[in-house]
Protein backbone atom coordinates (compact mmCIF):
# COMPACT_ATOMS: atom_id res chain seq x y z
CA UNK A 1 104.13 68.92 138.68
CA UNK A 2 101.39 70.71 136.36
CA UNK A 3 99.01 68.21 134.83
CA UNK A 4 98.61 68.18 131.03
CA UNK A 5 95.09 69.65 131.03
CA UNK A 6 96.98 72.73 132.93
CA UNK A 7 99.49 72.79 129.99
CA UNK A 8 96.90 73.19 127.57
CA UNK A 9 95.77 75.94 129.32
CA UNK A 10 98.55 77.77 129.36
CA UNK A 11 99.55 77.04 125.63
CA UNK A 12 96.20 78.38 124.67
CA UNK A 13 96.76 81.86 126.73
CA UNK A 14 100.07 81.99 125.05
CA UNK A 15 98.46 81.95 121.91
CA UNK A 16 95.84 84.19 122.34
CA UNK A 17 98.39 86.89 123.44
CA UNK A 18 100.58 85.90 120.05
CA UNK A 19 97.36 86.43 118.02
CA UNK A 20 95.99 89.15 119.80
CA UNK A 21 99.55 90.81 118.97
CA UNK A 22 99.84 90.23 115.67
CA UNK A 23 95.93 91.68 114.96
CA UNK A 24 96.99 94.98 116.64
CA UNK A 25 100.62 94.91 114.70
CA UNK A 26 98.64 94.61 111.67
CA UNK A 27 96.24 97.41 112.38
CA UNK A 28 98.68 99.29 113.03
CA UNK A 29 100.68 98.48 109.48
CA UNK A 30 96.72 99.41 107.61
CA UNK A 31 96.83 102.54 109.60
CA UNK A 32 99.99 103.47 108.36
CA UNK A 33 99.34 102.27 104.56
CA UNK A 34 99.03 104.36 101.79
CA UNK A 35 98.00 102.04 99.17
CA UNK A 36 97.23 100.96 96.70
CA UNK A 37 94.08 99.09 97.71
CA UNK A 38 95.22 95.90 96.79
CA UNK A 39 97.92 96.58 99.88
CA UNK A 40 95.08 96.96 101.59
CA UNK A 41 93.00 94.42 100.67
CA UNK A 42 96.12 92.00 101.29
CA UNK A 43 96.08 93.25 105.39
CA UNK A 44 93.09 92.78 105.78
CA UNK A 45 92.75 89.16 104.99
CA UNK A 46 95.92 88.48 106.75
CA UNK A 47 93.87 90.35 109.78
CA UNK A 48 90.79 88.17 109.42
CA UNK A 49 92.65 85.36 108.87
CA UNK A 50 94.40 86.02 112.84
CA UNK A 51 90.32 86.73 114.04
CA UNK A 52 89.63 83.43 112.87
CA UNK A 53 92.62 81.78 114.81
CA UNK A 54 92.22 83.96 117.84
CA UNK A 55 88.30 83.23 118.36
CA UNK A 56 88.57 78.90 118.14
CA UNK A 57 91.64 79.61 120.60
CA UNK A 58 89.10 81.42 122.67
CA UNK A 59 86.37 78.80 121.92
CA UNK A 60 89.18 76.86 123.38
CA UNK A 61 89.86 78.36 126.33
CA UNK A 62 85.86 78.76 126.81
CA UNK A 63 85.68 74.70 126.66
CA UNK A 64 88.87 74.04 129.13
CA UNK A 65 87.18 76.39 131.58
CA UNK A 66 83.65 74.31 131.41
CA UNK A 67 86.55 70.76 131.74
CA UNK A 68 87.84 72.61 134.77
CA UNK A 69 87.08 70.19 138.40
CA UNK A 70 87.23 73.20 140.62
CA UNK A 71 84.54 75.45 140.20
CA UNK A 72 87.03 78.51 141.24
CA UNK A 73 89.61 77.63 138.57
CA UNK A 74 86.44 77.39 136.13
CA UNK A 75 85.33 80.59 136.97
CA UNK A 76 88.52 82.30 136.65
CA UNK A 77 89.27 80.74 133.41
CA UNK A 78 85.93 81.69 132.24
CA UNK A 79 86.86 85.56 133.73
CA UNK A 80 89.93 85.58 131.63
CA UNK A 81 87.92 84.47 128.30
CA UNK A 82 85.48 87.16 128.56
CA UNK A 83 88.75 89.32 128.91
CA UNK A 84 89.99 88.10 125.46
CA UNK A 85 86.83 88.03 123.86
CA UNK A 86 86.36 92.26 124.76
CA UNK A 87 89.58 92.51 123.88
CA UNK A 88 89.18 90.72 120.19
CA UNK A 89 86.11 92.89 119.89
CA UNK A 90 87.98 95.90 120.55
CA UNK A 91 90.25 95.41 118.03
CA UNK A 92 87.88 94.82 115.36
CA UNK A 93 86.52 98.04 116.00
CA UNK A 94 89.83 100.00 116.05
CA UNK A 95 90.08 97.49 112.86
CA UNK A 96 87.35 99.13 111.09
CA UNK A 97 87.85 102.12 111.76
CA UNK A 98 91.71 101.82 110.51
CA UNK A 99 89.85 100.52 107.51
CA UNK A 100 87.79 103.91 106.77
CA UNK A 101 90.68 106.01 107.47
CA UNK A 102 92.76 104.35 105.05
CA UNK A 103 90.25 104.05 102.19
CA UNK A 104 89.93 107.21 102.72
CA UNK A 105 93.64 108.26 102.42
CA UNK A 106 93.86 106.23 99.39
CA UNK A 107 90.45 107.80 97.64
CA UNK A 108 91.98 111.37 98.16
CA UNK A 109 95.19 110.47 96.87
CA UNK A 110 93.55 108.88 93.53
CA UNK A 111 91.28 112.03 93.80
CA UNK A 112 94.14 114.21 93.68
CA UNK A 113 96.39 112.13 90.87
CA UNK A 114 93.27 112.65 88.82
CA UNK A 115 93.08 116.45 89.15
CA UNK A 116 96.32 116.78 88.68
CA UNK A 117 96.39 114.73 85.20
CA UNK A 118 93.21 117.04 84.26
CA UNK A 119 95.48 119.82 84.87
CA UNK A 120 98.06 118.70 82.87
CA UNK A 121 96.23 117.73 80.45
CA UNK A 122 94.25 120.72 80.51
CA UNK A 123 97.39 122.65 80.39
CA UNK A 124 98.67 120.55 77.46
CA UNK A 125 95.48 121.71 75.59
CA UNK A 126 95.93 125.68 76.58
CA UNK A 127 99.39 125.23 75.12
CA UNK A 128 98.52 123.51 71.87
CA UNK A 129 95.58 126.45 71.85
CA UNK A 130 98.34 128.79 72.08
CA UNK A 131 100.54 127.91 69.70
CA UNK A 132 97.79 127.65 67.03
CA UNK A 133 96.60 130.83 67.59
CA UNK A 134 100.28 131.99 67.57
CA UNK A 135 100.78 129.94 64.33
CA UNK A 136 97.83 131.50 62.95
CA UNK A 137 98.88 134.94 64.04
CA UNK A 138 102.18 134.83 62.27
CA UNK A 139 100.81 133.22 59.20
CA UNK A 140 98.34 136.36 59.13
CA UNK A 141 101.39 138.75 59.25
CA UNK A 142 103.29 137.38 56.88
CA UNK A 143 100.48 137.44 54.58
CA UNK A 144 99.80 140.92 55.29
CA UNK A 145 103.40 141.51 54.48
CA UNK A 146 103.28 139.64 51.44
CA UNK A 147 99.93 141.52 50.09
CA UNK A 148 101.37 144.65 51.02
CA UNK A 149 104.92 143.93 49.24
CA UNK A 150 102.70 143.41 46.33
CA UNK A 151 100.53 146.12 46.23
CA UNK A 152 104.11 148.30 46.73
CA UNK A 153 106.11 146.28 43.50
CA UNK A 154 102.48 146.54 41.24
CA UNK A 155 102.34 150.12 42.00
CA UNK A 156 105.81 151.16 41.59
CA UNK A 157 105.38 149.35 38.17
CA UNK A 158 102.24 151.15 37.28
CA UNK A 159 103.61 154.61 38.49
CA UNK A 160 107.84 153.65 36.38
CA UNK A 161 105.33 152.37 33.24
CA UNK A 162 103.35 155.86 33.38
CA UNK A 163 106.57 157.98 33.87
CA UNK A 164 107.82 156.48 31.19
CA UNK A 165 105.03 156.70 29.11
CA UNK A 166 104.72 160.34 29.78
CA UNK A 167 108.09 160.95 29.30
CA UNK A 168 108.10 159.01 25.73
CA UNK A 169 105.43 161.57 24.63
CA UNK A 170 107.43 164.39 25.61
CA UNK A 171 110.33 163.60 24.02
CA UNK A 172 108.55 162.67 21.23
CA UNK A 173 107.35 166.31 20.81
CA UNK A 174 110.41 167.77 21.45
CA UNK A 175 111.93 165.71 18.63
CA UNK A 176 114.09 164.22 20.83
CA UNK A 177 115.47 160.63 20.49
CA UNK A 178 116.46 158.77 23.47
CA UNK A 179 119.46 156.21 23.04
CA UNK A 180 119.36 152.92 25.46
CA UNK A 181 123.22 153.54 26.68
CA UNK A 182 123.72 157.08 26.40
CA UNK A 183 120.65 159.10 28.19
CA UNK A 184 119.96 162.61 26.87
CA UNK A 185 120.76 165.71 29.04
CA UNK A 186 116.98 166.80 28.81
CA UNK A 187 115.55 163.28 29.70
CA UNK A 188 118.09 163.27 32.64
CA UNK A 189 116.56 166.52 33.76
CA UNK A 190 112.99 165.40 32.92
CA UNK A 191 113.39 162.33 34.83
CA UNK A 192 114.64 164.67 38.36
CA UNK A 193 111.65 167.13 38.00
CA UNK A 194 109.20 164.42 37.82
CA UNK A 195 110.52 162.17 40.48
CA UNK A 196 110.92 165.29 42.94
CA UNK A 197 107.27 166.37 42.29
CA UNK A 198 104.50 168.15 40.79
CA UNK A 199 105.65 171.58 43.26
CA UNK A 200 109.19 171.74 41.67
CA UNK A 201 107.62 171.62 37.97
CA UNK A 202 105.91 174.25 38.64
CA UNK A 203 108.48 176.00 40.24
């Protein structure tokens, strides 16, 4: 029958194996993590919180060894605890570097959300550029238009007032008198020599 100090023992190996497999199941889960930080952050104390159980189990185990009668059981207990305690030290160094790996993951991909709101936003600003310049652009057409609309209805008014000055003064020495309803013959001809051009007058 196995005495209760041999019980311990084994309840205290069984325990550093649980531990020791949880660490390395949580490494495994920050290796695999790609944030946020606070996922991270949350890991990582559940991971120190397993060191701290795993190292008083190997305290533990360290004392039971020093308890042991037999001075071959002591020294393989005490063989056994310098297994664990490599092997704990292993895994906080896979544990850190898990750690860098990750935060460095997670720095890229906030490095790369950033660029790629700068290039929206950057876009956004090209666009409103755009448009303003294409606003402005059309506005400067269509005032061109308008000015040159304007320039075309004042001179056709100058050029229809000066015909018909000119032709008031001719009829005027011909004797001629020019009805509002009923247009003369001559001022009908008048009218078609002067609006076809100086060449045909002189024809």
């Amino acid at each position: 029958m196995a005495s209760s100090r041999d019980v311990h023992v084994e309840i205290c190996h069984q325990e550093i194996v649980k531990y020791d497999l949880e660490i390395k199941a949580l490494i495994q889960d920050i290796r695999e993590s790609t944030g946020p930080i606070s996922t991270l952050n949350d890991l990582n104390a559940q991971v120190k919180d397993k060191f701290r159980l795993l190292r008083l189990r190997i305290q533990d185990l360290e004392q039971m060894a020093k308890e042991q009668d037999k001075e071959s059981d002591k020294q393989a207990l005490l063989k056994e605890m310098e297994c664990h305690k490599k092997q704990m030290l292993s895994n906080q160094t896979v544990w850190r570097k898990a750690n860098l790996s990750c935060k460095l993951a997670i720095d890229n991909a906030e490095k790369d959300e950033l660029l790629e709101g700068g290039d929206t936003t950057r876009q956004r600003k090209v666009t409103k550029e755009n448009l303003a310049q294409s606003a402005g652009s059309i506005t400067e057409s269509l005032m061109s238009i308008s000015r040159m609309m304007s320039q075309q209805v004042q001179q056709s008014e100058v050029t229809m007032h000066t015909l018909v000055t000119y032709l008031n003064l001719i009829f005027i020495s011909l004797g001629i008198t020019i009805t509002p309803r009923v247009p003369h013959p001559v001022c009908s001809i008048m009218c078609l020599l002067m609006l076809s051009g100086p060449q045909n007058i002189s024809r």
